[in-house]
Each structure stands twice: as structure tokens, then as C-alpha cells.
Protein backbone atom coordinates (compact mmCIF):
# COMPACT_ATOMS: atom_id res chain seq x y z
CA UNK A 1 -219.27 108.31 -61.25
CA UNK A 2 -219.51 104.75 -61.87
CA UNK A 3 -221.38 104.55 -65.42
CA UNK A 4 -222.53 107.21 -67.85
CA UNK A 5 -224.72 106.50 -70.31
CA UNK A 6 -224.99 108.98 -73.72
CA UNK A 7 -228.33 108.63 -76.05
CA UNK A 8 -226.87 109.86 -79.44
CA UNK A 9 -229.56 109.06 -81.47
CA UNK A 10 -233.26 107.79 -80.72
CA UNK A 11 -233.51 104.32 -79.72
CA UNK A 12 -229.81 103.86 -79.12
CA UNK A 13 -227.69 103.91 -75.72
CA UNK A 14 -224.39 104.22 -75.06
CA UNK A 15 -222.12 103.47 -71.59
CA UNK A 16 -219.17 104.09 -70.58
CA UNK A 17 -217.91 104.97 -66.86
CA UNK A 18 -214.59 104.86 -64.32
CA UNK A 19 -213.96 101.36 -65.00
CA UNK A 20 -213.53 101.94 -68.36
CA UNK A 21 -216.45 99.45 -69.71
CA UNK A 22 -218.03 100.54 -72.49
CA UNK A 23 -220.94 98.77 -74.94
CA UNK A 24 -224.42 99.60 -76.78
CA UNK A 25 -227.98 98.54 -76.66
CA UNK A 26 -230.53 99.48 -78.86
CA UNK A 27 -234.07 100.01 -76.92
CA UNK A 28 -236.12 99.19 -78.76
CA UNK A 29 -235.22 95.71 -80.68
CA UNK A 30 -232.75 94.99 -82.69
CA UNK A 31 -230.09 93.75 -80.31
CA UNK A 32 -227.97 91.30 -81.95
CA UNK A 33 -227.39 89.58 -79.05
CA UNK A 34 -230.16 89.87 -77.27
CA UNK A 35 -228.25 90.12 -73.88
CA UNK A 36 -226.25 93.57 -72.14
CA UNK A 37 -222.82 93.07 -71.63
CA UNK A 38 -221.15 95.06 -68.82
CA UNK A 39 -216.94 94.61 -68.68
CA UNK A 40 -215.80 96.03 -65.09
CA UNK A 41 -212.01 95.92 -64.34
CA UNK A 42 -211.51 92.83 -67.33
CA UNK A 43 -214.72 90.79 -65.46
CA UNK A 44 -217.81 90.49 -67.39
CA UNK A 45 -221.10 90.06 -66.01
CA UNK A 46 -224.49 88.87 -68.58
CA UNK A 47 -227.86 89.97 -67.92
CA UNK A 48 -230.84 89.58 -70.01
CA UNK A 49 -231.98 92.48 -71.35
CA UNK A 50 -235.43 91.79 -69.18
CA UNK A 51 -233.36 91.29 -66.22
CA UNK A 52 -232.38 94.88 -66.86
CA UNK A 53 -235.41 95.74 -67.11
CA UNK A 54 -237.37 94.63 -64.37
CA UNK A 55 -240.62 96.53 -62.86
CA UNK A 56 -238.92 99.04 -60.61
CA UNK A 57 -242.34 98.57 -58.43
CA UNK A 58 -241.18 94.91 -57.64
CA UNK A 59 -237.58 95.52 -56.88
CA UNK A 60 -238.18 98.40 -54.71
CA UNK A 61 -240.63 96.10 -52.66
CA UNK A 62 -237.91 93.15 -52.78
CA UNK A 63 -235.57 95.89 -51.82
CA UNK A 64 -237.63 96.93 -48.24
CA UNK A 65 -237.72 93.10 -47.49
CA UNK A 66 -234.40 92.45 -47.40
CA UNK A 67 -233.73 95.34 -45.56
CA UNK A 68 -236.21 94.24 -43.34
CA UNK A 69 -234.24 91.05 -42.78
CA UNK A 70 -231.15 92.71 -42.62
CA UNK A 71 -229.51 89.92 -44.84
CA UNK A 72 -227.75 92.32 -47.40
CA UNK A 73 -225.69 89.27 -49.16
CA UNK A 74 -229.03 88.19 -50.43
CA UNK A 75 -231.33 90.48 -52.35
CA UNK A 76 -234.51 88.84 -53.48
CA UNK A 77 -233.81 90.22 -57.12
CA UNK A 78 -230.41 89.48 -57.60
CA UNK A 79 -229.32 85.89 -58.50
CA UNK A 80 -227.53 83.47 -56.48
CA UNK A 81 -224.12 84.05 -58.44
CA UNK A 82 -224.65 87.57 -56.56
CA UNK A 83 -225.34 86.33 -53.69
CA UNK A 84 -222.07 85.00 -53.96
CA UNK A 85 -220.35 87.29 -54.45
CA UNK A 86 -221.80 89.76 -52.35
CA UNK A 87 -221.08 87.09 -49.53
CA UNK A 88 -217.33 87.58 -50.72
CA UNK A 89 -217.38 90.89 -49.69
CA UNK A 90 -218.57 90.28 -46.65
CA UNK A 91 -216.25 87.48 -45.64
CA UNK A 92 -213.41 89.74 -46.66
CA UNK A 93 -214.80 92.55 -44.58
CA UNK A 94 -215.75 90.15 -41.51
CA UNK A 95 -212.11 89.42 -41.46
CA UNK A 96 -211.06 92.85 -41.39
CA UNK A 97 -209.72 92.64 -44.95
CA UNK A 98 -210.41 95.90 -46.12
CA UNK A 99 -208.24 96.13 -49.15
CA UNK A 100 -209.56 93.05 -50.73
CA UNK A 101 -213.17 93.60 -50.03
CA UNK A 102 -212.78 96.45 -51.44
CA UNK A 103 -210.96 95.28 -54.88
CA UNK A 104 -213.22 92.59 -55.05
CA UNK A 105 -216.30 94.77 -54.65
CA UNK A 106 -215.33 97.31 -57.20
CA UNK A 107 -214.96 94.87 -59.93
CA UNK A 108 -219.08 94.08 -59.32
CA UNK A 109 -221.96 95.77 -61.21
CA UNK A 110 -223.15 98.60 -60.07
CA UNK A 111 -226.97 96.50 -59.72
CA UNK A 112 -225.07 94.46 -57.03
CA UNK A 113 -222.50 96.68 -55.58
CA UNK A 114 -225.23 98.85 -54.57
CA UNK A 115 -226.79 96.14 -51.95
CA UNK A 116 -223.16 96.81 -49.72
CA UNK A 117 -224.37 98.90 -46.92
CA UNK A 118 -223.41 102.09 -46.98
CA UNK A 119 -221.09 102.25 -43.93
CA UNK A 120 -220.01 98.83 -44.55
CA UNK A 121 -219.08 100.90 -48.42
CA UNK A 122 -216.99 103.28 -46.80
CA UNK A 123 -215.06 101.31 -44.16
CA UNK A 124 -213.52 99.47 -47.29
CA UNK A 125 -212.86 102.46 -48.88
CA UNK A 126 -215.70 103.61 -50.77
CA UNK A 127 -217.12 106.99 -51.61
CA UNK A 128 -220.68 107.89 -51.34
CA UNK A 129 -222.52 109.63 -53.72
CA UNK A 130 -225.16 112.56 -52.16
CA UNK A 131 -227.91 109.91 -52.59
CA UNK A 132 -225.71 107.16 -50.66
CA UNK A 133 -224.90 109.89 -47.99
CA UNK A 134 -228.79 110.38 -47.68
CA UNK A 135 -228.97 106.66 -47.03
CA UNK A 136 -226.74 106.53 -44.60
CA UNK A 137 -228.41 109.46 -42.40
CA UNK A 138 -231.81 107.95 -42.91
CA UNK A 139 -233.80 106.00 -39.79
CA UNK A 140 -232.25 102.72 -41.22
CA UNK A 141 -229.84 102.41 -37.90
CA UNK A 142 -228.08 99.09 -38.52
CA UNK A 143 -226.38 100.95 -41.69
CA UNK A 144 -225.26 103.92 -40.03
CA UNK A 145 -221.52 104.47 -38.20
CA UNK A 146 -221.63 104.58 -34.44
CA UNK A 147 -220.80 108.26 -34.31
CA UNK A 148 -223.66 109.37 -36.13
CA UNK A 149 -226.44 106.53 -34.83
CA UNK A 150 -228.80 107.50 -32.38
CA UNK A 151 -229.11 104.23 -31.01
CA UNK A 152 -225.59 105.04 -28.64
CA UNK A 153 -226.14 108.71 -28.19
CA UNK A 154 -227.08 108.09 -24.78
CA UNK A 155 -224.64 105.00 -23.86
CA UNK A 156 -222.70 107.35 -22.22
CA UNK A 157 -225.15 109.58 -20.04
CA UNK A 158 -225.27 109.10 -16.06
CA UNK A 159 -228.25 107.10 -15.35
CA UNK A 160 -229.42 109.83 -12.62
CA UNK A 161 -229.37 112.38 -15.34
CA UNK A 162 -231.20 109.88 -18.05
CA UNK A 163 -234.20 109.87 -15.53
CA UNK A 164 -234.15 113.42 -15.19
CA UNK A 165 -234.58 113.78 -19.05
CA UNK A 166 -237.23 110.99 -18.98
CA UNK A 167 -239.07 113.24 -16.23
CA UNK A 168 -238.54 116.15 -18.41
CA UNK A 169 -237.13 117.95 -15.40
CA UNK A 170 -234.57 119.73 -18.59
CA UNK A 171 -235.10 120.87 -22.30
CA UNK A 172 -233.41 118.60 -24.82
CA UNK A 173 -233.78 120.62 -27.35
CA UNK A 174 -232.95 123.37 -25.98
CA UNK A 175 -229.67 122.01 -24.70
CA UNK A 176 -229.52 121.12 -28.36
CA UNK A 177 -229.84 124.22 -29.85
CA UNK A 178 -227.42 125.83 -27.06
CA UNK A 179 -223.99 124.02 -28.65
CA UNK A 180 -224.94 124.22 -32.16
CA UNK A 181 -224.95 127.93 -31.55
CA UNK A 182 -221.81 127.27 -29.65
CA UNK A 183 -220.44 125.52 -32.93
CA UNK A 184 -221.47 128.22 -34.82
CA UNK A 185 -224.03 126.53 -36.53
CA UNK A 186 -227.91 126.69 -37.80
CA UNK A 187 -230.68 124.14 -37.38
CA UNK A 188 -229.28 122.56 -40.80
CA UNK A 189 -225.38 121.90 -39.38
CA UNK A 190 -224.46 124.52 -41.67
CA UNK A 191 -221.70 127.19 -40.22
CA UNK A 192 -223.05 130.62 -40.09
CA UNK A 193 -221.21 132.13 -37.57
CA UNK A 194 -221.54 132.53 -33.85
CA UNK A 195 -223.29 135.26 -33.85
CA UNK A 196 -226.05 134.84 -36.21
CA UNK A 197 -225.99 131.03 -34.99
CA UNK A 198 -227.35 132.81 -31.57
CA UNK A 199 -229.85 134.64 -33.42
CA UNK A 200 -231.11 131.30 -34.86
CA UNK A 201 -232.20 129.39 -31.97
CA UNK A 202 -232.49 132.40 -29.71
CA UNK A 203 -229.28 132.40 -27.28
CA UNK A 204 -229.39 135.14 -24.88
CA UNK A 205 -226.31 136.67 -24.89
């Protein structure tokens, strides 16, 4: 994982993660500094401790509008140095320079890596975690890889055989559930045998 952070006594937290940063806040007051410190890879990054912060509300709604506008290189609650940076990444990936996208993007925080697109994420090398895989197989299509987004599923298919299924004049679904049985498979993708995979969506043998 990217950061863990310990609470060893009340008030107090400590983090520490894969790219070996490390430093301590205290929640409530006291902060010497007054400002969080994150070290990733020997670059270090300052944000306010009310930058950290924020209203989750607010970024969450700043979140769906730039994913409306499908601008990921600027997030409405990051700052313009992250903007920058996040357009680094993208000019590296644009140019098909995988490697360096990706050593410049792990050296980011986590606040701004995140805003890299999942499939754009793994293409340079990244690793998803469960909740980043859920992203990635959500309805949010321009994210997704072309094998697994439903906008191409059909970019293949006869056009005789497209107005058939637009006439309904054949089962989708069951077509559907007719190869995951063949693949051994339940309505979940999970393998469970051919057998009992016919038993779920009710082959006829």
C-alpha cells in the first residue's frame, strides 16, 4: 500500500508507507509547524493542514465535475502546481513514455496521483487496489481498457445480425449465459465448473 498511518496514542498520527516517507501530526493542535509534510522518493510536497482537511462533501462534488469534463490534469481541488504535474504525466504518457510517466507519477502524493485514470494507471505500470479495480469496471467508459468497455463490444458484429438483435428476433442474454456456462463460469465470472455452471443459467444438456 502506498501510506499507513498508526494512531499510538489519542490525538497523535503517525505515517509511514512504500516510499518510505514517514512524519507526525498531532490532531488536535499543537503542530509545531502548522503544515503536513509528506517526503515521497526524496520530493517533498507542503499542504496546510486545512488543505488536508477539506469537507469531503465539496471534493467529492469537485471530483464528479471534472469527471464530467473529462479533464483529469485539472481537478478543481488540487492546485495549479498539480495541475502541473499531473499534465507531466500525461505528456509522458501521450508520447508513449511509459517508464517515465510512470517514475514521475510515483514520486506524487497519493491526493494527486489518485486523479490518473485508472487504465491510464496501469498502462504505465501501476497496480490497482480492489477499490481502483471497482473504478475501472464502473459505467465511467472513457476510463476503462477497450477489452472490457462496452462501448466496442459490438464494433465487430455483422450489421445484418445487429438489426436482428435490435428486432429482438434472438435472446442476448441468453446467448450470454450459454458461453459463460461454456467457460465454466457463474453469473459473477467466478469458475465453478462446467457442470454446475449449466445448472446456473439453465443449459440443457
Amino acid at each position: 500500500m502506498d501510506v499507513v498511518i498508526e494512531v499510538p496514542e489519542q490525538g497523535k498520527a503517525i505515517q509511514y508507507g512504500r516510499f518510505n516517507q514517514g512524519g507526525k501530526l498531532n490532531v488536535f493542535g499543537g503542530n509545531e509547524s502548522n503544515e503536513a509534510q509528506v517526503s515521497l522518493n526524496g520530493v517533498r510536497k507542503k499542504r496546510n493542514n486545512s488543505e488536508v482537511s477539506k469537507n469531503v462533501s465539496n471534493i467529492a462534488s469537485m471530483k464528479k465535475k471534472t469527471s464530467e469534463t473529462q479533464d483529469w490534469t485539472k481537478p478543481a481541488f488540487l492546485k495549479r502546481t498539480d495541475w502541473r504535474d499531473l499534465k507531466l504525466v500525461k505528456k509522458y504518457y501521450d508520447e508513449g513514455n511509459f517508464k517515465e510517466a510512470m517514475n514521475y507519477a510515483s514520486r506524487l502524493e497519493t491526493i494527486v496521483r489518485e486523479e490518473i485514470p485508472p487504465k491510464i494507471w496501469k498502462e504505465i505500470g501501476g497496480e490497482l487496489t480492489p477499490k481502483g479495480e471497482e473504478r475501472l469496471m464502473t459505467k465511467d467508459y472513457a476510463n476503462r481498457a477497450d477489452d472490457i468497455n462496452p462501448k466496442y463490444i459490438f464494433s465487430l458484429t455483422a450489421t445484418s445480425l445487429l438489426v436482428e438483435a435490435l428486432r429482438g428476433d434472438f435472446d442476448l442474454k441468453a446467448l450470454i449465459r450459454q458461453e459463460l456456462a461454456n467457460r465454466g463460469q457463474d453469473t459473477k465470472g467466478n469458475w465453478v465448473g462446467f457442470e454446475e455452471a449449466k445448472k446456473i443459467h439453465k443449459i440443457k444438456k
